[in-house]
C-alpha atoms as a PDB file:
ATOM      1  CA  UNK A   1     140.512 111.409  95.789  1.00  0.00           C
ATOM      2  CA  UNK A   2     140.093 108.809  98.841  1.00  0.00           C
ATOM      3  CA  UNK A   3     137.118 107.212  99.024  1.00  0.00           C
ATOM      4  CA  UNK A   4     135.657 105.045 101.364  1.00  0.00           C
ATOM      5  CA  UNK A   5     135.309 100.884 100.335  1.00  0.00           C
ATOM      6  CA  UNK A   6     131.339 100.654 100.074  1.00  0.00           C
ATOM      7  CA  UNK A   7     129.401 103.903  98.493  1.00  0.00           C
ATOM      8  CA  UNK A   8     133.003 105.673  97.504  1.00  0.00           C
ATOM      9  CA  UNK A   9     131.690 108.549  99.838  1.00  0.00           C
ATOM     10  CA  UNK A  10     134.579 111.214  99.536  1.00  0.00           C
ATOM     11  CA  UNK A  11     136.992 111.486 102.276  1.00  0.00           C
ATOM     12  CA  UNK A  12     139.522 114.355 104.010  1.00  0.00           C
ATOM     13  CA  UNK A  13     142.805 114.065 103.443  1.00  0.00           C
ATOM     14  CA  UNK A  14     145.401 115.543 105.555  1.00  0.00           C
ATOM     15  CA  UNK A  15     146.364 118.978 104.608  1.00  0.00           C
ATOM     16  CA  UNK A  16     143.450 119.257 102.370  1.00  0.00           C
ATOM     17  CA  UNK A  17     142.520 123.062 101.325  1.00  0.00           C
ATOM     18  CA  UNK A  18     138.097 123.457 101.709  1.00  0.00           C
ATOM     19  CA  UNK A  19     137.675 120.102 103.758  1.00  0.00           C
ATOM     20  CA  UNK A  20     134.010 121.427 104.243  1.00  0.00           C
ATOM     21  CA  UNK A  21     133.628 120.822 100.732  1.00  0.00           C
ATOM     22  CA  UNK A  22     134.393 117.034 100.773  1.00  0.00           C
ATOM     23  CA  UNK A  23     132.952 116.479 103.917  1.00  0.00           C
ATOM     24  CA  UNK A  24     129.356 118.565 102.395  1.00  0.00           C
ATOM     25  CA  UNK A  25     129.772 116.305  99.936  1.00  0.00           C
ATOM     26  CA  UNK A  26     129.923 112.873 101.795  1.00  0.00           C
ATOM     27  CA  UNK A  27     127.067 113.921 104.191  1.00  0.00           C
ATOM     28  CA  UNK A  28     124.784 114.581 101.138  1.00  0.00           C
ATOM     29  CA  UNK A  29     125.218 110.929  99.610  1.00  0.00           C
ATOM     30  CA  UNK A  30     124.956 109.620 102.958  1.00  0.00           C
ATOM     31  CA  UNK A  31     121.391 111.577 103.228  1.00  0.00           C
ATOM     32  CA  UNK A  32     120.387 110.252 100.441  1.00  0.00           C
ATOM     33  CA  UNK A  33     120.933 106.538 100.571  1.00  0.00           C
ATOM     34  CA  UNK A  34     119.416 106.526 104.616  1.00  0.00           C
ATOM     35  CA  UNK A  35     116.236 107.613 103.218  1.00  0.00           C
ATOM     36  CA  UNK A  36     116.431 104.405 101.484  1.00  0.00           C
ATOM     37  CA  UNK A  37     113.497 105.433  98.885  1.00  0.00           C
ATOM     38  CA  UNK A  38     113.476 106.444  95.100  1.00  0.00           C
ATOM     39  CA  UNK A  39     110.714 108.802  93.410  1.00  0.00           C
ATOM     40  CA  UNK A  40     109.252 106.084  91.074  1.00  0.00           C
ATOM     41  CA  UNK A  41     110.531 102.389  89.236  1.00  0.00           C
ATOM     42  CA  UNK A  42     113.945 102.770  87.099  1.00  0.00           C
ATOM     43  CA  UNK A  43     113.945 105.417  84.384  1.00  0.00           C
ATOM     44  CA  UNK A  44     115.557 106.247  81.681  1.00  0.00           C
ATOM     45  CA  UNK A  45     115.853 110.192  81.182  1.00  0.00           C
ATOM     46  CA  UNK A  46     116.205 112.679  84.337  1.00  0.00           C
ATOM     47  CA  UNK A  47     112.750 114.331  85.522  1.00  0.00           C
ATOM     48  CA  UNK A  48     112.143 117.817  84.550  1.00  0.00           C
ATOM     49  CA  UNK A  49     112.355 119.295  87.854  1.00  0.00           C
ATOM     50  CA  UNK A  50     113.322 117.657  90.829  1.00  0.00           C
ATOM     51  CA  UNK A  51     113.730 119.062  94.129  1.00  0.00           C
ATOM     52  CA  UNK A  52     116.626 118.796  96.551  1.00  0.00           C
ATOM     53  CA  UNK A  53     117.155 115.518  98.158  1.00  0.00           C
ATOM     54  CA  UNK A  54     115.368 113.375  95.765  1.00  0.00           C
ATOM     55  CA  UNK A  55     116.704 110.169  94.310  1.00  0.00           C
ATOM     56  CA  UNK A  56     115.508 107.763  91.508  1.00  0.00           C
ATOM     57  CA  UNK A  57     116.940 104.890  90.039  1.00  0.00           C
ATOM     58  CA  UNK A  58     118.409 104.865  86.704  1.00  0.00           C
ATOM     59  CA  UNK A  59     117.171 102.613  83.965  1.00  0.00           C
ATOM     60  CA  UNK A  60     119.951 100.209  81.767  1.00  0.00           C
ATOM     61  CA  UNK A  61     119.976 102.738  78.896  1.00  0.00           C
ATOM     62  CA  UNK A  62     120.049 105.943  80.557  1.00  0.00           C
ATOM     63  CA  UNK A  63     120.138 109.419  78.435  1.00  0.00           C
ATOM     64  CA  UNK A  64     120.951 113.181  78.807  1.00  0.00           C
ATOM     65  CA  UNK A  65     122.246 114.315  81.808  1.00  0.00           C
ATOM     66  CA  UNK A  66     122.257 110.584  83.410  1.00  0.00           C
ATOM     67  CA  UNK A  67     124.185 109.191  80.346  1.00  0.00           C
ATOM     68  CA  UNK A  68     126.944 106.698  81.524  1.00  0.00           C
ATOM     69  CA  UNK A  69     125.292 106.361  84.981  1.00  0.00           C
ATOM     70  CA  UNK A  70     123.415 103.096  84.448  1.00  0.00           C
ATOM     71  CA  UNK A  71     121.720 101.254  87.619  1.00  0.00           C
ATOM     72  CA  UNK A  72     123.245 104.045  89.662  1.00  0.00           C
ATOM     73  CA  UNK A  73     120.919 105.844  92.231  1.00  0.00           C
ATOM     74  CA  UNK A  74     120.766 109.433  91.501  1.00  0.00           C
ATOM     75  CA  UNK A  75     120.532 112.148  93.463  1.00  0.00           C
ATOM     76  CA  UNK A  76     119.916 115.724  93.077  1.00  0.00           C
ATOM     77  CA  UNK A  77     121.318 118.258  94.666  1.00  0.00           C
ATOM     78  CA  UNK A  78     122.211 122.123  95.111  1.00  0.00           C
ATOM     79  CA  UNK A  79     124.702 121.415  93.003  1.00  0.00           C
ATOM     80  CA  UNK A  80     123.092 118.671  90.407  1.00  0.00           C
ATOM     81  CA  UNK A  81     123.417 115.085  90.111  1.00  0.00           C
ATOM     82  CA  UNK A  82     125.191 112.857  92.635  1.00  0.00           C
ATOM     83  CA  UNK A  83     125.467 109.266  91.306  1.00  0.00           C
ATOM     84  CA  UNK A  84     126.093 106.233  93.339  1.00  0.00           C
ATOM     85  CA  UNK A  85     126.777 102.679  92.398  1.00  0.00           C
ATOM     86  CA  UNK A  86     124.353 100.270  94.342  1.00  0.00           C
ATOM     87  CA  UNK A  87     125.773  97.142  96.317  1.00  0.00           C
ATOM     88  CA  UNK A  88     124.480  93.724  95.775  1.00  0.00           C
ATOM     89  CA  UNK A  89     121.683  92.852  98.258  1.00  0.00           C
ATOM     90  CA  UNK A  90     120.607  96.696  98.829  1.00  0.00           C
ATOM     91  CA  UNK A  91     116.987  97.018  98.925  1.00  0.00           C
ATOM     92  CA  UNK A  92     115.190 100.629  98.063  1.00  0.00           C
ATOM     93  CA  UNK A  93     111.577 101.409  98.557  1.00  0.00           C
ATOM     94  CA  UNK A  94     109.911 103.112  95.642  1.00  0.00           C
ATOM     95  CA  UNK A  95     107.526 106.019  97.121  1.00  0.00           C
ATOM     96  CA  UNK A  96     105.265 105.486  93.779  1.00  0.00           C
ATOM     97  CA  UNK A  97     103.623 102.244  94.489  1.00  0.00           C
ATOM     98  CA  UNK A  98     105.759 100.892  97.584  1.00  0.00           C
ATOM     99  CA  UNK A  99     107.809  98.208  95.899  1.00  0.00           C
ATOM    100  CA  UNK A 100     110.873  97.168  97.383  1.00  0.00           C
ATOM    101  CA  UNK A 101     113.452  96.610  95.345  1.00  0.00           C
ATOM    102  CA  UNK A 102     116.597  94.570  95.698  1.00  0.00           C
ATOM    103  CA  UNK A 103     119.888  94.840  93.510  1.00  0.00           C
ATOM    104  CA  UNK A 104     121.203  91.677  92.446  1.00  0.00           C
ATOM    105  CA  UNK A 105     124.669  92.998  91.359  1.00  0.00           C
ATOM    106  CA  UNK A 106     123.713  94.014  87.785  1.00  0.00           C
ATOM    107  CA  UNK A 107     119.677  95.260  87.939  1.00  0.00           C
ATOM    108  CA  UNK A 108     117.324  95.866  90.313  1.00  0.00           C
ATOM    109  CA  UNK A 109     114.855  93.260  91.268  1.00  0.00           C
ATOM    110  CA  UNK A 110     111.173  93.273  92.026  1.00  0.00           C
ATOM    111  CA  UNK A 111     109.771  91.132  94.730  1.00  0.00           C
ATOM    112  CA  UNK A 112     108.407  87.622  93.580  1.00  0.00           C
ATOM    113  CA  UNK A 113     104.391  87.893  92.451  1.00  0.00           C
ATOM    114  CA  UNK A 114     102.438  85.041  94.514  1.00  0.00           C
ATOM    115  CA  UNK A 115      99.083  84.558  93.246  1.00  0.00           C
ATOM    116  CA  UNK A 116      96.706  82.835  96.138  1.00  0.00           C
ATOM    117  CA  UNK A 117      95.952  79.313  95.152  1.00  0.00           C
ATOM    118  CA  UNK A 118      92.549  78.496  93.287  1.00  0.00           C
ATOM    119  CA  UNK A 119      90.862  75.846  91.380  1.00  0.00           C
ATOM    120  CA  UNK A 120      91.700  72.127  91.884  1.00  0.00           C
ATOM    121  CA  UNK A 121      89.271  69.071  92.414  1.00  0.00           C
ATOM    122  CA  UNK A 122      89.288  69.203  96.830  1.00  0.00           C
ATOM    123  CA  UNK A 123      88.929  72.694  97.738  1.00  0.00           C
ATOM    124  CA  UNK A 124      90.840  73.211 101.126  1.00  0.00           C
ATOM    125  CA  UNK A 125      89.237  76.644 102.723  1.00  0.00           C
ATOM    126  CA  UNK A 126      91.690  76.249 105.980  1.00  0.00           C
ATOM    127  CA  UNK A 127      95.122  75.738 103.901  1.00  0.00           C
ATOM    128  CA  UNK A 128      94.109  78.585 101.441  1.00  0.00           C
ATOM    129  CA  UNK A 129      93.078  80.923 104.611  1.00  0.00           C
ATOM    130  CA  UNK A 130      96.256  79.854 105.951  1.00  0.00           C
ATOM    131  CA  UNK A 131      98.194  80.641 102.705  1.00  0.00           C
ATOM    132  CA  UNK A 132      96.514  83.716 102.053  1.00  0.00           C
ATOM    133  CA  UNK A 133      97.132  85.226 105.248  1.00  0.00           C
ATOM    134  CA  UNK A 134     101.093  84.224 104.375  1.00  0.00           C
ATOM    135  CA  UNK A 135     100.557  86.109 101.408  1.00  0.00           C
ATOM    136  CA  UNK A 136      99.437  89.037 103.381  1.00  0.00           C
ATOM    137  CA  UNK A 137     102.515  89.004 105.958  1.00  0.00           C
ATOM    138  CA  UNK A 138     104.950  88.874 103.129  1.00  0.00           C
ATOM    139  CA  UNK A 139     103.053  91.831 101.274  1.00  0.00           C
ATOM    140  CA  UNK A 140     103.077  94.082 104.758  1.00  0.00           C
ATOM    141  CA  UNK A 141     107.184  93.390 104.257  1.00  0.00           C
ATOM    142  CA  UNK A 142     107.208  94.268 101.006  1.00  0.00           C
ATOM    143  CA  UNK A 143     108.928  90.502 100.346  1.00  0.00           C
ATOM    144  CA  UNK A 144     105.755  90.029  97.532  1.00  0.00           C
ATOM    145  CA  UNK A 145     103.685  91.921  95.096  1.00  0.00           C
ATOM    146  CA  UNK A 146     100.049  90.141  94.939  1.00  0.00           C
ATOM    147  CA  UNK A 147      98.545  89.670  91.449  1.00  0.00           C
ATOM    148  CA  UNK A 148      96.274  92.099  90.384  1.00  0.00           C
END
């Protein structure tokens, strides 16, 4: 079947019997993936009952019904699982916690942890304002995670 280059989204051919099929088909992936969010953090097993539209991300040793479908996105749908590969650089927001998450080509990433500076022998209270309120700006982009 052709496909097209970047998320192998299904497309008509000429003289094809139930285009509305393939086209269904490509409009549901595309759905998916402009949401850009996943339910929770990379798992490895499907959930028990998801609902129409959502999409997680798929662990590095996936099993049962998501077997063979490592660091893929999936999807369900009226009619089950929809898989698709991630590109390098593509970011996802998980609707859990907020992450963002950025695929690196093999897993997905999460944002570097920056812990505000403390301690030292000449305490600085303008340069650590300053750096905190860095910290903040790339939190509110979801560029960071803060330490706990």
């Amino acid at each position: 079947m052709a496909a097209t280059a970047n998320f192998e989204l299904p497309l008509l051919v000429t003289a094809q019997a139930q285009k509305e099929v393939t086209h269904n088909e490509a409009l549901v992936i595309i759905d998916a993936l402009l949401r850009s969010a996943v339910e929770e953090r990379p798992r490895a097993a499907p959930p028990d009952n998801p609902e129409n539209g959502q999409c997680w991300l798929v662990s590095d040793a996936p099993s049962g019904a998501w077997s063979g479908a490592a660091q893929h996105i999936a999807v369900w749908t009226e009619g089950g699982w929809r898989f698709v590969m991630p590109r390098h650089r593509m970011t996802i927001r998980c609707l859990t916690d907020g992450t963002i998450m950025t695929f690196n080509g093999s897993i997905w990433n999460l944002p570097v942890t920056i812990v505000e500076p403390d301690g030292g022998s000449t305490v600085d209270m303008e340069a650590r304002a300053v750096l905190a309120e860095v910290i903040q700006l790339l939190e509110g982009h979801g560029l960071v995670n803060s330490a706990l």
